[in-house]
PDB file of N, CA and C in Angstrom:
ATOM      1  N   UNK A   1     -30.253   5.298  13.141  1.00  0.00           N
ATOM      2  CA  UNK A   1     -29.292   4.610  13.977  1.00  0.00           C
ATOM      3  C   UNK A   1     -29.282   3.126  13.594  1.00  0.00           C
ATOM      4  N   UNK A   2     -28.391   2.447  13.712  1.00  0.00           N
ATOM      5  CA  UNK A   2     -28.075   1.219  13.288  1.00  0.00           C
ATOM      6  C   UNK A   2     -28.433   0.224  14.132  1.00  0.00           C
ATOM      7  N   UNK A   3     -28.928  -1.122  14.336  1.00  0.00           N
ATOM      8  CA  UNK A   3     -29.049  -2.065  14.838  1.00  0.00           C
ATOM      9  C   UNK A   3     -27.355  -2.042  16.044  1.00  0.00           C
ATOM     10  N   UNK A   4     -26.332  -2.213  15.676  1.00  0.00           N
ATOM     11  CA  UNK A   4     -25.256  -1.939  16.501  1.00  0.00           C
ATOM     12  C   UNK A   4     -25.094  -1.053  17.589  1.00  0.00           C
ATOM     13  N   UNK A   5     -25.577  -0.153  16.942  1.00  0.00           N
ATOM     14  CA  UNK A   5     -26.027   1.219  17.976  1.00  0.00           C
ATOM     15  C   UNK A   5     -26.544   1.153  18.593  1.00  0.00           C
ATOM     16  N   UNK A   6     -27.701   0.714  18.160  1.00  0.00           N
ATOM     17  CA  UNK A   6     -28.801   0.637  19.585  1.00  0.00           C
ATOM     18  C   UNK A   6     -28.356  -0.314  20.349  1.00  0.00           C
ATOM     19  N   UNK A   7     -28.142  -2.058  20.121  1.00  0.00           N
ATOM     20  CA  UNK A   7     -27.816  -2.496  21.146  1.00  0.00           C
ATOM     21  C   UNK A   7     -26.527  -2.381  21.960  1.00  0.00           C
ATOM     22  N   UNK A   8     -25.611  -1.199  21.230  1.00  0.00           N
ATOM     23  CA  UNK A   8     -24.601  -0.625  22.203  1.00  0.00           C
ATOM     24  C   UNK A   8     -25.330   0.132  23.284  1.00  0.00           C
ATOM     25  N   UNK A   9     -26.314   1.077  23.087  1.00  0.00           N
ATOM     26  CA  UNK A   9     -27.150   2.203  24.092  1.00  0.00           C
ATOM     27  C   UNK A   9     -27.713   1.461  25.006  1.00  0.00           C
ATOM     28  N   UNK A  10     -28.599   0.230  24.684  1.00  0.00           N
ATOM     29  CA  UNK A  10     -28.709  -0.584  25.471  1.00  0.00           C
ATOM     30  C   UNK A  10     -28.195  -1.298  26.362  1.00  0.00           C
ATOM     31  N   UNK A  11     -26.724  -1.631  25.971  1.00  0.00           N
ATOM     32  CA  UNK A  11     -25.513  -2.242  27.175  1.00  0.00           C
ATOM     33  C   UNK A  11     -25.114  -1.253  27.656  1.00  0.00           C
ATOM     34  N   UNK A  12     -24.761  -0.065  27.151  1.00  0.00           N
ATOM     35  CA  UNK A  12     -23.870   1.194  27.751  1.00  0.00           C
ATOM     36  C   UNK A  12     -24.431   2.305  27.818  1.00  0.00           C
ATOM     37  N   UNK A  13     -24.364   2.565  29.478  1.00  0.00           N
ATOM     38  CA  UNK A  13     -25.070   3.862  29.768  1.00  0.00           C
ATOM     39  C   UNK A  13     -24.481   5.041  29.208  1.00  0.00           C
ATOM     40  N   UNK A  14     -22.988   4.823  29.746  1.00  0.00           N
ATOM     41  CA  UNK A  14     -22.104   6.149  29.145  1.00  0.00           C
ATOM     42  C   UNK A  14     -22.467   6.499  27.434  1.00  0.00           C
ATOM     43  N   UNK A  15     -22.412   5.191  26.598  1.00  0.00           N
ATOM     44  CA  UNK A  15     -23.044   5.650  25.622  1.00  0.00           C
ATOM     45  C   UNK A  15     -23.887   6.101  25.168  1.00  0.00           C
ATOM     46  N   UNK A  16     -24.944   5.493  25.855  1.00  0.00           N
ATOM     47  CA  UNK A  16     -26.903   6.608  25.587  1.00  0.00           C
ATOM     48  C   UNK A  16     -26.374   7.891  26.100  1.00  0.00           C
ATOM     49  N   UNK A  17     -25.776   7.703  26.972  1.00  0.00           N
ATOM     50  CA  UNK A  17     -25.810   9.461  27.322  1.00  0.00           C
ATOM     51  C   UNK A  17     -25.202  10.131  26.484  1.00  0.00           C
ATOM     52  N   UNK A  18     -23.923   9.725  25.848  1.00  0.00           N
ATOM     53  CA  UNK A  18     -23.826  10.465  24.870  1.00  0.00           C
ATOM     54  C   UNK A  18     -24.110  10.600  23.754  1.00  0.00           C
ATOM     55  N   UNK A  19     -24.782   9.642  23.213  1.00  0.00           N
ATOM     56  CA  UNK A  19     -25.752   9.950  22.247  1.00  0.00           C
ATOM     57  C   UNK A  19     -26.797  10.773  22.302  1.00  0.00           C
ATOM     58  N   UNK A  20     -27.563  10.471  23.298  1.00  0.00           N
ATOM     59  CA  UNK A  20     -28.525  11.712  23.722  1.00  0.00           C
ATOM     60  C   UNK A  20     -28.295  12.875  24.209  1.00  0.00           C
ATOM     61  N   UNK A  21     -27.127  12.537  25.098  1.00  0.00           N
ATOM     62  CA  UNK A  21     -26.962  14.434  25.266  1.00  0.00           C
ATOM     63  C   UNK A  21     -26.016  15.495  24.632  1.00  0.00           C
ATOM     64  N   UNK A  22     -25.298  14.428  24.284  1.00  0.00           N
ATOM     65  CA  UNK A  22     -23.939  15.814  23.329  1.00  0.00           C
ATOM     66  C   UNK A  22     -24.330  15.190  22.029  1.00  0.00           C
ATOM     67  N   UNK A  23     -24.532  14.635  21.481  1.00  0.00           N
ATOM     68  CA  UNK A  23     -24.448  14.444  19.764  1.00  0.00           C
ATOM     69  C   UNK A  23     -25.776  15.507  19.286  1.00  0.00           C
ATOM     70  N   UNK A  24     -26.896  15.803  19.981  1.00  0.00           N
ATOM     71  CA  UNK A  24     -27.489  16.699  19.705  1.00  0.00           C
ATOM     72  C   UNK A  24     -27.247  18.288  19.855  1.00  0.00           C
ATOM     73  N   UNK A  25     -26.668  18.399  21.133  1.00  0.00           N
ATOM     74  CA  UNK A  25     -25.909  19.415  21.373  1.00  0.00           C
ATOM     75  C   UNK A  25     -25.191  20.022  20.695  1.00  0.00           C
ATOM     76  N   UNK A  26     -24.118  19.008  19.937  1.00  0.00           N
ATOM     77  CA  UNK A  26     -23.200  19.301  19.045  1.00  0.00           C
ATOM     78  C   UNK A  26     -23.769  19.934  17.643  1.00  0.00           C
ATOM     79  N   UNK A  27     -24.649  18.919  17.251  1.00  0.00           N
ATOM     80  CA  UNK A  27     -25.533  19.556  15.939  1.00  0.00           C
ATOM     81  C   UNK A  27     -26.438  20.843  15.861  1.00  0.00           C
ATOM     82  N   UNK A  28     -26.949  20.965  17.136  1.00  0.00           N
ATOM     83  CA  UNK A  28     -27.009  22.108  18.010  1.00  0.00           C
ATOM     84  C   UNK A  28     -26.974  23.648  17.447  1.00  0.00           C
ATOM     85  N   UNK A  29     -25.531  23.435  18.379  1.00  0.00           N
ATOM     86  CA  UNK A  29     -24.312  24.599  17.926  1.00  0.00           C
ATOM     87  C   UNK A  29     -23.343  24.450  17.339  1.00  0.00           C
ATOM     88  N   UNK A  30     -23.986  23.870  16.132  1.00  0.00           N
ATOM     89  CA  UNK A  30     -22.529  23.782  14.969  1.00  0.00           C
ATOM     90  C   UNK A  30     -21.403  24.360  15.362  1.00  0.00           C
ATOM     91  N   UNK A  31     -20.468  23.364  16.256  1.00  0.00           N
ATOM     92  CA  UNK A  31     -19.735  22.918  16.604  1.00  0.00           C
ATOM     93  C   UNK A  31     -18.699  22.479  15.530  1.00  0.00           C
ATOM     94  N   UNK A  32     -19.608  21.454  15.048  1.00  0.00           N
ATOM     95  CA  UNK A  32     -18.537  20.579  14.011  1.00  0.00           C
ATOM     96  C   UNK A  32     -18.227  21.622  12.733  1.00  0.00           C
ATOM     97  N   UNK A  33     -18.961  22.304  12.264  1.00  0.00           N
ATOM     98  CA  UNK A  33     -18.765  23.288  10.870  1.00  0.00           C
ATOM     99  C   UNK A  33     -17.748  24.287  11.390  1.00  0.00           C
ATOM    100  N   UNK A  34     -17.577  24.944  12.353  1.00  0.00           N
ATOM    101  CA  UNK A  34     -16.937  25.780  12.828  1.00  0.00           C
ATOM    102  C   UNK A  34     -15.470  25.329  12.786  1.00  0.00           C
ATOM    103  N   UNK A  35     -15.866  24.411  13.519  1.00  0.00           N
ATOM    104  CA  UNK A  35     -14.207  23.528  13.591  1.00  0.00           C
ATOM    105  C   UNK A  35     -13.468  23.154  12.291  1.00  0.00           C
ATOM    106  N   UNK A  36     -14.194  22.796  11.575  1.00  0.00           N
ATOM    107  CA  UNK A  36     -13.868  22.222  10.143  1.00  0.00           C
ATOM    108  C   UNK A  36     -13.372  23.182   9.547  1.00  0.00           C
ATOM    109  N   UNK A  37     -14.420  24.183   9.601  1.00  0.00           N
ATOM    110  CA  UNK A  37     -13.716  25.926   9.084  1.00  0.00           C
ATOM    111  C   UNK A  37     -12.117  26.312   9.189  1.00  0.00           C
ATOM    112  N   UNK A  38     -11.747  25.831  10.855  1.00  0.00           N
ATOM    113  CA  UNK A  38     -10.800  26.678  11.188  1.00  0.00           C
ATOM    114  C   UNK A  38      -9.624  25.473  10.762  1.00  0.00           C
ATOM    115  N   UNK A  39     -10.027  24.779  10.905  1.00  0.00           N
ATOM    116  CA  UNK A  39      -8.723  23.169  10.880  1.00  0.00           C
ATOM    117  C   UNK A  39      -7.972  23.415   9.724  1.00  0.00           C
ATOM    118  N   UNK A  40      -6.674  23.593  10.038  1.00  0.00           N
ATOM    119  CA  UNK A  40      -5.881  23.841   8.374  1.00  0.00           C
ATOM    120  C   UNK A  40      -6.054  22.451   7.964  1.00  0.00           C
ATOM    121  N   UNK A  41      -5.414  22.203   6.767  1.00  0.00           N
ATOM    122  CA  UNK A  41      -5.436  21.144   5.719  1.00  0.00           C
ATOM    123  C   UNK A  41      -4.332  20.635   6.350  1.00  0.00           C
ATOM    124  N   UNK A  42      -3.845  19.080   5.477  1.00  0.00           N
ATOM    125  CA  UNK A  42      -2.420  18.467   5.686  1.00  0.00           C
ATOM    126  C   UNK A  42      -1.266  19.580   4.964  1.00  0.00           C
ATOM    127  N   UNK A  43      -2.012  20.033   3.814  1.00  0.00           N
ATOM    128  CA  UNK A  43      -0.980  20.716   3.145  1.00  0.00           C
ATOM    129  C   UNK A  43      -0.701  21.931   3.657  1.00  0.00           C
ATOM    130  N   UNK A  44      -1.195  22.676   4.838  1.00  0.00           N
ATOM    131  CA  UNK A  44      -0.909  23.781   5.076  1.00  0.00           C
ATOM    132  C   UNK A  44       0.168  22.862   6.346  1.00  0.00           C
ATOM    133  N   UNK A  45      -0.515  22.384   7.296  1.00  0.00           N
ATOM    134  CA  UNK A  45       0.089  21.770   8.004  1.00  0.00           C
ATOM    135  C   UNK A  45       2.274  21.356   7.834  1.00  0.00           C
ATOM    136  N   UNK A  46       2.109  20.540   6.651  1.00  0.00           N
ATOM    137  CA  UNK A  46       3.271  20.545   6.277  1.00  0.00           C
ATOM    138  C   UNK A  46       4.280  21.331   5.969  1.00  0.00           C
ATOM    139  N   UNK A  47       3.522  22.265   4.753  1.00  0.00           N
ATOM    140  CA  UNK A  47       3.957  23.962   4.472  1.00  0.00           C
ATOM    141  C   UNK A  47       4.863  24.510   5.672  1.00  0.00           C
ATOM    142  N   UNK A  48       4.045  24.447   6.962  1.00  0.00           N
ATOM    143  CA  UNK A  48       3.983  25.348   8.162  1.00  0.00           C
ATOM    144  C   UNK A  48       5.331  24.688   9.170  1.00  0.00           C
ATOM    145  N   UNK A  49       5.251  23.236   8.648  1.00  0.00           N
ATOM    146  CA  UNK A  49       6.232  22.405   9.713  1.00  0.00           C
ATOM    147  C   UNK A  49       7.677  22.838   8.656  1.00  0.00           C
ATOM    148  N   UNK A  50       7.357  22.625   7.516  1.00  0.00           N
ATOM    149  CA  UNK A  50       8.995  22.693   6.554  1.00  0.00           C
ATOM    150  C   UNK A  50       9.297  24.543   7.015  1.00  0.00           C
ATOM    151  N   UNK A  51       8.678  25.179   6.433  1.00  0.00           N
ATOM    152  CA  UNK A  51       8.635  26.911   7.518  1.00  0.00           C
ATOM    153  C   UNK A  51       9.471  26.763   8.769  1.00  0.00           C
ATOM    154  N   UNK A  52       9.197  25.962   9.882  1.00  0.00           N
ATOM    155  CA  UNK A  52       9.330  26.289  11.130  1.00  0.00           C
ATOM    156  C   UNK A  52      11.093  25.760  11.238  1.00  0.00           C
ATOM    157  N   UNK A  53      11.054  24.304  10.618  1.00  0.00           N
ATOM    158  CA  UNK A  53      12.255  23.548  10.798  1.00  0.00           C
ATOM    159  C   UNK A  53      12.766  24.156   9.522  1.00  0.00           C
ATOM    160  N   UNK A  54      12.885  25.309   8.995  1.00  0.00           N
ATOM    161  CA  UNK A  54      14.077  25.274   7.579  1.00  0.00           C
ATOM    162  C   UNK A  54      13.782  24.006   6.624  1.00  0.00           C
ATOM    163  N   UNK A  55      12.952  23.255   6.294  1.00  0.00           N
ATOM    164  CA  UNK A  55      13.580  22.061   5.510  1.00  0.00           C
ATOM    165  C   UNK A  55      13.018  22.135   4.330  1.00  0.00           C
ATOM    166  N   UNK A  56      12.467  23.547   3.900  1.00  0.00           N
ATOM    167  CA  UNK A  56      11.991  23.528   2.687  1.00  0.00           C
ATOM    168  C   UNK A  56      12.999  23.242   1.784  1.00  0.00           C
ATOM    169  N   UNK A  57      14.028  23.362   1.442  1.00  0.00           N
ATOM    170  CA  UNK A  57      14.936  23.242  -0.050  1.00  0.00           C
ATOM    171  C   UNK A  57      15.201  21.714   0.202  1.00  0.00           C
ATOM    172  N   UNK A  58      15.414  21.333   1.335  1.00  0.00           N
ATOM    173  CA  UNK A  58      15.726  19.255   1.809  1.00  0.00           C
ATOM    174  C   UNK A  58      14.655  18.737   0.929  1.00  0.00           C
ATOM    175  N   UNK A  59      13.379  19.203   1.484  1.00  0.00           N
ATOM    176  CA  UNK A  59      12.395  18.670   0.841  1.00  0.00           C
ATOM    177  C   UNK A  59      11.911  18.555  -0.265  1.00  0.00           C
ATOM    178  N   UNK A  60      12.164  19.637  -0.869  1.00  0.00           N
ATOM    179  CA  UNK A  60      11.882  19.833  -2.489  1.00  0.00           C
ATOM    180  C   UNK A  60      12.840  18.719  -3.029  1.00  0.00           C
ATOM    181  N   UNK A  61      14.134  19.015  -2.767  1.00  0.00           N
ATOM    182  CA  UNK A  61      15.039  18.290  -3.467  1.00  0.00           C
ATOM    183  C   UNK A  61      14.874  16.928  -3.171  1.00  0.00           C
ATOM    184  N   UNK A  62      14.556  16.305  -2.259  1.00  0.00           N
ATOM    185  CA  UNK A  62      14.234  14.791  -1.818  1.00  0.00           C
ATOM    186  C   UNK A  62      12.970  14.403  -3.010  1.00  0.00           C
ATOM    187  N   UNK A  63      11.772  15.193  -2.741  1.00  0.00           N
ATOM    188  CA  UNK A  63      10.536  14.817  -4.206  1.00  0.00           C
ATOM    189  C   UNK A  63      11.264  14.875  -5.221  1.00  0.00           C
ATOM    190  N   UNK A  64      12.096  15.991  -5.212  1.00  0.00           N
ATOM    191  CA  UNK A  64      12.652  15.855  -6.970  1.00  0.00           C
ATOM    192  C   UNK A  64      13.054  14.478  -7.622  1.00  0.00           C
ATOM    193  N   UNK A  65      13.823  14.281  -6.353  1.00  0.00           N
ATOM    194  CA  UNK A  65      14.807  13.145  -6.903  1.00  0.00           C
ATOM    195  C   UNK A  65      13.967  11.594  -6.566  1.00  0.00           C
ATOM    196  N   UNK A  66      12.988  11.977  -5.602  1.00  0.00           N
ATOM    197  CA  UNK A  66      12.240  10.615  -5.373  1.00  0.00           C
ATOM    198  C   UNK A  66      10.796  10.614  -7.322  1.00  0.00           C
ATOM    199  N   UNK A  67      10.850  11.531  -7.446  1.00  0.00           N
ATOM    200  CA  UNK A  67       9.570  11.348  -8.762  1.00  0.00           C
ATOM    201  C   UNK A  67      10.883  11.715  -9.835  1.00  0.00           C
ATOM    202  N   UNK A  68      12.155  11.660  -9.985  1.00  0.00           N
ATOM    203  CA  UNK A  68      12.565  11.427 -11.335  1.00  0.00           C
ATOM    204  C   UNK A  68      12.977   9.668 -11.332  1.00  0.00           C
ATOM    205  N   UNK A  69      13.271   9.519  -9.532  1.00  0.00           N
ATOM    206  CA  UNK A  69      13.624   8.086  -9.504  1.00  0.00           C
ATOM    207  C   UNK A  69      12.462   6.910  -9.813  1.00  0.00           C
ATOM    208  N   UNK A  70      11.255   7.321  -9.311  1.00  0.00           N
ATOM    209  CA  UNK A  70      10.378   6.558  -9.910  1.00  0.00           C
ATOM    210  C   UNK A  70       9.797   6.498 -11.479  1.00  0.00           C
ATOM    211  N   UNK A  71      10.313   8.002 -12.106  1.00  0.00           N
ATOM    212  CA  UNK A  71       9.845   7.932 -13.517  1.00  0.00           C
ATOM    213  C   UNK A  71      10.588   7.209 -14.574  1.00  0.00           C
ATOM    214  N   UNK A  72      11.860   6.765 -13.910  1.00  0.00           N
ATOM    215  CA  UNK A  72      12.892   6.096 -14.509  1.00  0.00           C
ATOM    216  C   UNK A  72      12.353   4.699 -14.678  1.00  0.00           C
ATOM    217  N   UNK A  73      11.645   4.250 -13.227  1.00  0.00           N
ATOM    218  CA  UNK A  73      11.613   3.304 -12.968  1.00  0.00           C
ATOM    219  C   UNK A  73      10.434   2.781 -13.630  1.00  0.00           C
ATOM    220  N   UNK A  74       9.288   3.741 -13.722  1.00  0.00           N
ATOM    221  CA  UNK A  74       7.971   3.164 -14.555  1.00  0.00           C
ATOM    222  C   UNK A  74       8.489   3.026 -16.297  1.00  0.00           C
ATOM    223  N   UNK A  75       9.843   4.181 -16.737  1.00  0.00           N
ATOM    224  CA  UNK A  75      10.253   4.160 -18.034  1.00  0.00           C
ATOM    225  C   UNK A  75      11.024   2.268 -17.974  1.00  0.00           C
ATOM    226  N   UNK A  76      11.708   2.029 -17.321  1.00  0.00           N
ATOM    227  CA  UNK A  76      12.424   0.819 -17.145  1.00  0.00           C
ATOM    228  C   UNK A  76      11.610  -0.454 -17.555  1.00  0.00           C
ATOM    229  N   UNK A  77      10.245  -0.294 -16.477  1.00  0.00           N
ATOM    230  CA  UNK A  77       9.775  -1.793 -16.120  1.00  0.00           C
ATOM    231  C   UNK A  77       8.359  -1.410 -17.099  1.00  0.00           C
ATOM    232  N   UNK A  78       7.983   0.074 -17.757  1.00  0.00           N
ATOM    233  CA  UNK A  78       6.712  -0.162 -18.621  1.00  0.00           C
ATOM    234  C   UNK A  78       6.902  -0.706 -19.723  1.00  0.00           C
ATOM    235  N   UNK A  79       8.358  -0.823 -20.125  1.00  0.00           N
ATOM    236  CA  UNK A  79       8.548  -1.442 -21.906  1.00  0.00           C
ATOM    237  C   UNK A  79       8.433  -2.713 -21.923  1.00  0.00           C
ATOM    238  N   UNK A  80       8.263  -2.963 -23.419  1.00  0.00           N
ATOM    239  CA  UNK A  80       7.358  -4.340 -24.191  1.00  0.00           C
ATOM    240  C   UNK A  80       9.086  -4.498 -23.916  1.00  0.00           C
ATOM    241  N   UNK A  81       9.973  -4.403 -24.150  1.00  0.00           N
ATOM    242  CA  UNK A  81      11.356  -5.110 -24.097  1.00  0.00           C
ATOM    243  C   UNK A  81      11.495  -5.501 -22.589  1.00  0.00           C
ATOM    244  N   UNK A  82      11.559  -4.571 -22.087  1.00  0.00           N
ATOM    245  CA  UNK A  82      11.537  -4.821 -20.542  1.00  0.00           C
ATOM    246  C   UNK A  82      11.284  -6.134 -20.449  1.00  0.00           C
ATOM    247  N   UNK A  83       9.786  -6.181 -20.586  1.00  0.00           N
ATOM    248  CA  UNK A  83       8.999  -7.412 -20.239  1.00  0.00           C
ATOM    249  C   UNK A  83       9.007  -8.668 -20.697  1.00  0.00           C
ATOM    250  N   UNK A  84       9.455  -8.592 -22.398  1.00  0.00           N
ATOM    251  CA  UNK A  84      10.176  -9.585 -23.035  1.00  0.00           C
ATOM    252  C   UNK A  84      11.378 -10.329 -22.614  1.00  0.00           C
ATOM    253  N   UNK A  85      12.423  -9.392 -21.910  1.00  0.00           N
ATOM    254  CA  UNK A  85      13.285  -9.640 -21.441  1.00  0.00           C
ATOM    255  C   UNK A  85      13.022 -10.744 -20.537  1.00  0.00           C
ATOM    256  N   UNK A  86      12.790  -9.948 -19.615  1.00  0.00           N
ATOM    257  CA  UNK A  86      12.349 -10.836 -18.330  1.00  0.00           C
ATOM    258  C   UNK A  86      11.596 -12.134 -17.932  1.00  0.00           C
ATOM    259  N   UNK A  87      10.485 -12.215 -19.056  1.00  0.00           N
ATOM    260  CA  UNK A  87      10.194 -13.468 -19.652  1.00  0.00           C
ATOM    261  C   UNK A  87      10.930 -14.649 -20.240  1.00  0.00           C
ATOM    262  N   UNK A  88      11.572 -13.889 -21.652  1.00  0.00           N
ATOM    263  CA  UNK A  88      12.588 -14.853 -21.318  1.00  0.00           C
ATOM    264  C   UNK A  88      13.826 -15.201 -20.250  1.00  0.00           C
ATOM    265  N   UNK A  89      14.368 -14.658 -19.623  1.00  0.00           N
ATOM    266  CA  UNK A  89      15.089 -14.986 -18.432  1.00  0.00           C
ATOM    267  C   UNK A  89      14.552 -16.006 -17.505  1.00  0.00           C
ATOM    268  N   UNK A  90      12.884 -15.811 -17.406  1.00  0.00           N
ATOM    269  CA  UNK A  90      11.947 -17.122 -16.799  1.00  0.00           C
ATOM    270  C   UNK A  90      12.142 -18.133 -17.286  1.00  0.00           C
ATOM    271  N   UNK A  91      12.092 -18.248 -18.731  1.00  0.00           N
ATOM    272  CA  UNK A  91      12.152 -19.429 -19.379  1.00  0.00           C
ATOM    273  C   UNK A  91      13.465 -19.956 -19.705  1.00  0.00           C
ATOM    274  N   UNK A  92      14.549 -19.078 -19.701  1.00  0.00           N
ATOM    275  CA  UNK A  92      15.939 -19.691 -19.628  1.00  0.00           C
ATOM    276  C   UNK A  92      16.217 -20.362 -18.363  1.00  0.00           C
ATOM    277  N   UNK A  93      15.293 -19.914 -17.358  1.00  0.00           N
ATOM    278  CA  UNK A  93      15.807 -20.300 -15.579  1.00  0.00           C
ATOM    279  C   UNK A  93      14.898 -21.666 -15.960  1.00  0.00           C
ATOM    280  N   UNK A  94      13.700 -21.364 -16.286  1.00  0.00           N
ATOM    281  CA  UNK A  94      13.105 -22.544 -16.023  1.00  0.00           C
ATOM    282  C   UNK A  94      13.437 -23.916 -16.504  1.00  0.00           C
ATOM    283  N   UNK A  95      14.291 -23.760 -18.156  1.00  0.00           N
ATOM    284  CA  UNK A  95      14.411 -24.780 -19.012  1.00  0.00           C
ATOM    285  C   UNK A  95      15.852 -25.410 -18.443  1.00  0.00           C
ATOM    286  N   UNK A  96      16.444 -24.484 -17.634  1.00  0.00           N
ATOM    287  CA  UNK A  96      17.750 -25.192 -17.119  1.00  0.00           C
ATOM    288  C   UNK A  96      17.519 -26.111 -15.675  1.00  0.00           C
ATOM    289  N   UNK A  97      16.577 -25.554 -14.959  1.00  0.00           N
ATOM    290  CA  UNK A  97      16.502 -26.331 -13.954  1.00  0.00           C
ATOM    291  C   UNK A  97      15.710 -27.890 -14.514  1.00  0.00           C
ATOM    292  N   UNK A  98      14.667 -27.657 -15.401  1.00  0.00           N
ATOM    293  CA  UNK A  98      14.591 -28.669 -16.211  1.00  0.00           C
ATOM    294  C   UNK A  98      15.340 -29.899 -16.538  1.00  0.00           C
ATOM    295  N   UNK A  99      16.525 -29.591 -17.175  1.00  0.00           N
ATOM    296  CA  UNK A  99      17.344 -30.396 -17.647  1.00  0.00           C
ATOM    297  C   UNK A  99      18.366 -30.674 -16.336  1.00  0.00           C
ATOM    298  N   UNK A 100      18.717 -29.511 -15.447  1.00  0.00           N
ATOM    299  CA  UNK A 100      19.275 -30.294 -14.433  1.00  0.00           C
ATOM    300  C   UNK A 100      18.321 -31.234 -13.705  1.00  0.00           C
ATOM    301  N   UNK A 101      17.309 -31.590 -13.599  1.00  0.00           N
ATOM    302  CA  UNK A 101      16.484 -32.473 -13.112  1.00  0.00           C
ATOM    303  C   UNK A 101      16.449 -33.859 -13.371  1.00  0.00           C
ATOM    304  N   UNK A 102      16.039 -33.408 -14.911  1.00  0.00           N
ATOM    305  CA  UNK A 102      16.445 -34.560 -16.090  1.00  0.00           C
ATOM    306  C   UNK A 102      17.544 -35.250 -15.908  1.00  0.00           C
ATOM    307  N   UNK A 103      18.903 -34.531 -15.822  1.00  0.00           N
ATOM    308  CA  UNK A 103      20.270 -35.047 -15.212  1.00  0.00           C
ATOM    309  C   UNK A 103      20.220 -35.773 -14.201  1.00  0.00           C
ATOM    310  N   UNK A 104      19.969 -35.230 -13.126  1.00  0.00           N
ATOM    311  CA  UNK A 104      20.289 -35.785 -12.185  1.00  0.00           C
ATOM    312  C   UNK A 104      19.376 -37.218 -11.904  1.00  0.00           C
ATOM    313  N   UNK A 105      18.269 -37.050 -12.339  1.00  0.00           N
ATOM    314  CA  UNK A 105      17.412 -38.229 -12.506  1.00  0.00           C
ATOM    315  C   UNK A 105      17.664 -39.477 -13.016  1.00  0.00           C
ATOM    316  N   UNK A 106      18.512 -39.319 -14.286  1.00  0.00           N
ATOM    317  CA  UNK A 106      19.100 -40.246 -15.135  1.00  0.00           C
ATOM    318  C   UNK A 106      20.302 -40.987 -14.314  1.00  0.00           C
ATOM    319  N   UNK A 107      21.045 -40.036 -13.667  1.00  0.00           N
ATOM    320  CA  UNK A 107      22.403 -40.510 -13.082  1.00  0.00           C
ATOM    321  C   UNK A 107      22.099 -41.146 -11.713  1.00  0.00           C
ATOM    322  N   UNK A 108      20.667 -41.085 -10.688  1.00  0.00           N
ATOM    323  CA  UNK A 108      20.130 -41.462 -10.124  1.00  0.00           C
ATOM    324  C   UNK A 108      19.622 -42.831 -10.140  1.00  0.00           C
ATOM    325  N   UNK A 109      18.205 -42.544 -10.601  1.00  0.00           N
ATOM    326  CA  UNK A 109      17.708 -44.144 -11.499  1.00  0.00           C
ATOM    327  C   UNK A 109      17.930 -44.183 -12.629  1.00  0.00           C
ATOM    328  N   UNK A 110      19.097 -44.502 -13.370  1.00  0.00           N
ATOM    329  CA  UNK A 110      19.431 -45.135 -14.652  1.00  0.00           C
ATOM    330  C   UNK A 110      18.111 -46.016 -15.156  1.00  0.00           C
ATOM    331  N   UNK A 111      17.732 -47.175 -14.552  1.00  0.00           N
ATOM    332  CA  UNK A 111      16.578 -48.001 -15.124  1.00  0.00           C
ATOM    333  C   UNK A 111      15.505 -47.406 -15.191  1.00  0.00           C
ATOM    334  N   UNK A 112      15.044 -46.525 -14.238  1.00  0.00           N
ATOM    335  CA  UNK A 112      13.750 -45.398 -14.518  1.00  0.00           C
ATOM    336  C   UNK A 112      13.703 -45.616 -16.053  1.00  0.00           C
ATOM    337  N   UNK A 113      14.554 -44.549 -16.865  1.00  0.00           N
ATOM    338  CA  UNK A 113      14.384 -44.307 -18.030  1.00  0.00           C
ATOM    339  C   UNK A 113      14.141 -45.299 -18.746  1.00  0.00           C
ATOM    340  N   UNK A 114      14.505 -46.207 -18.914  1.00  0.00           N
ATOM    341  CA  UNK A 114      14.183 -47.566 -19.486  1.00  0.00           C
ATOM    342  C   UNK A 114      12.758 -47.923 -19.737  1.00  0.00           C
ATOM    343  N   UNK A 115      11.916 -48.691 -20.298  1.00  0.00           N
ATOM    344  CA  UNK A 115      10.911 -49.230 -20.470  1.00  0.00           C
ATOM    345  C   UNK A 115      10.891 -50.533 -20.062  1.00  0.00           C
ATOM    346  N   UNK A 116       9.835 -50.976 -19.261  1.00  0.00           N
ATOM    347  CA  UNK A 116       9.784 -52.292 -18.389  1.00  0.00           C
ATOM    348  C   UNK A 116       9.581 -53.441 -19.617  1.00  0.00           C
ATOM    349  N   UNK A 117       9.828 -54.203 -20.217  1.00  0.00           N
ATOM    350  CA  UNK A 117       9.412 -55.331 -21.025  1.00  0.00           C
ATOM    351  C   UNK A 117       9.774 -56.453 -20.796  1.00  0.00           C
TER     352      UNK A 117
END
């Protein structure tokens, strides 16, 4: 038991008690294995809900089209062009705001640019 624990058992009665009387209990009469046994999975779970509501063919067809849409999308954005691209587009954005800066700076403080002598 953990330092936390205990001084939880220590503030809280309801808690010692249940630490002491059902957590042993439980281990007990495997309780918990039994349960675990019977508990379907998520995937049966789902299986069982698309079954009940009809939505098996919705559903298939929704993954289909959601994992060809993402395979497009990893084909799109995994290429060395891709990425080249887009890089330069950074550096075209960047070198223009640049020079509009430059511009406007000049037409601003004209003497700036100048050298003080």
């Amino acid at each position: 038991m953990k330092a936390n624990d205990r001084k939880r058992m220590a503030q809280r009665d309801v808690y010692k008690q249940f630490v002491e009387d059902f957590m042993p209990k439980r281990k007990s009469t495997k309780i918990q294995s039994s349960e675990d046994a019977t508990k379907p999975s998520r995937e049966e779970v789902f299986a069982k809900a698309l079954e009940t509501f009809g939505k098996r063919v919705e559903s298939e067809i929704r993954v289909r089209e959601w994992r060809k849409e993402q395979e497009e999308l990893g084909r799109k954005h995994g290429t060395r062009e891709w990425k080249k691209e887009q890089a330069m587009k950074a550096i075209a954005y960047t070198d223009a705001w640049i020079k509009f800066l430059e511009l406007t700076t000049k037409e601003v403080c004209p003497k700036s640019n100048k050298r003080a002598g």
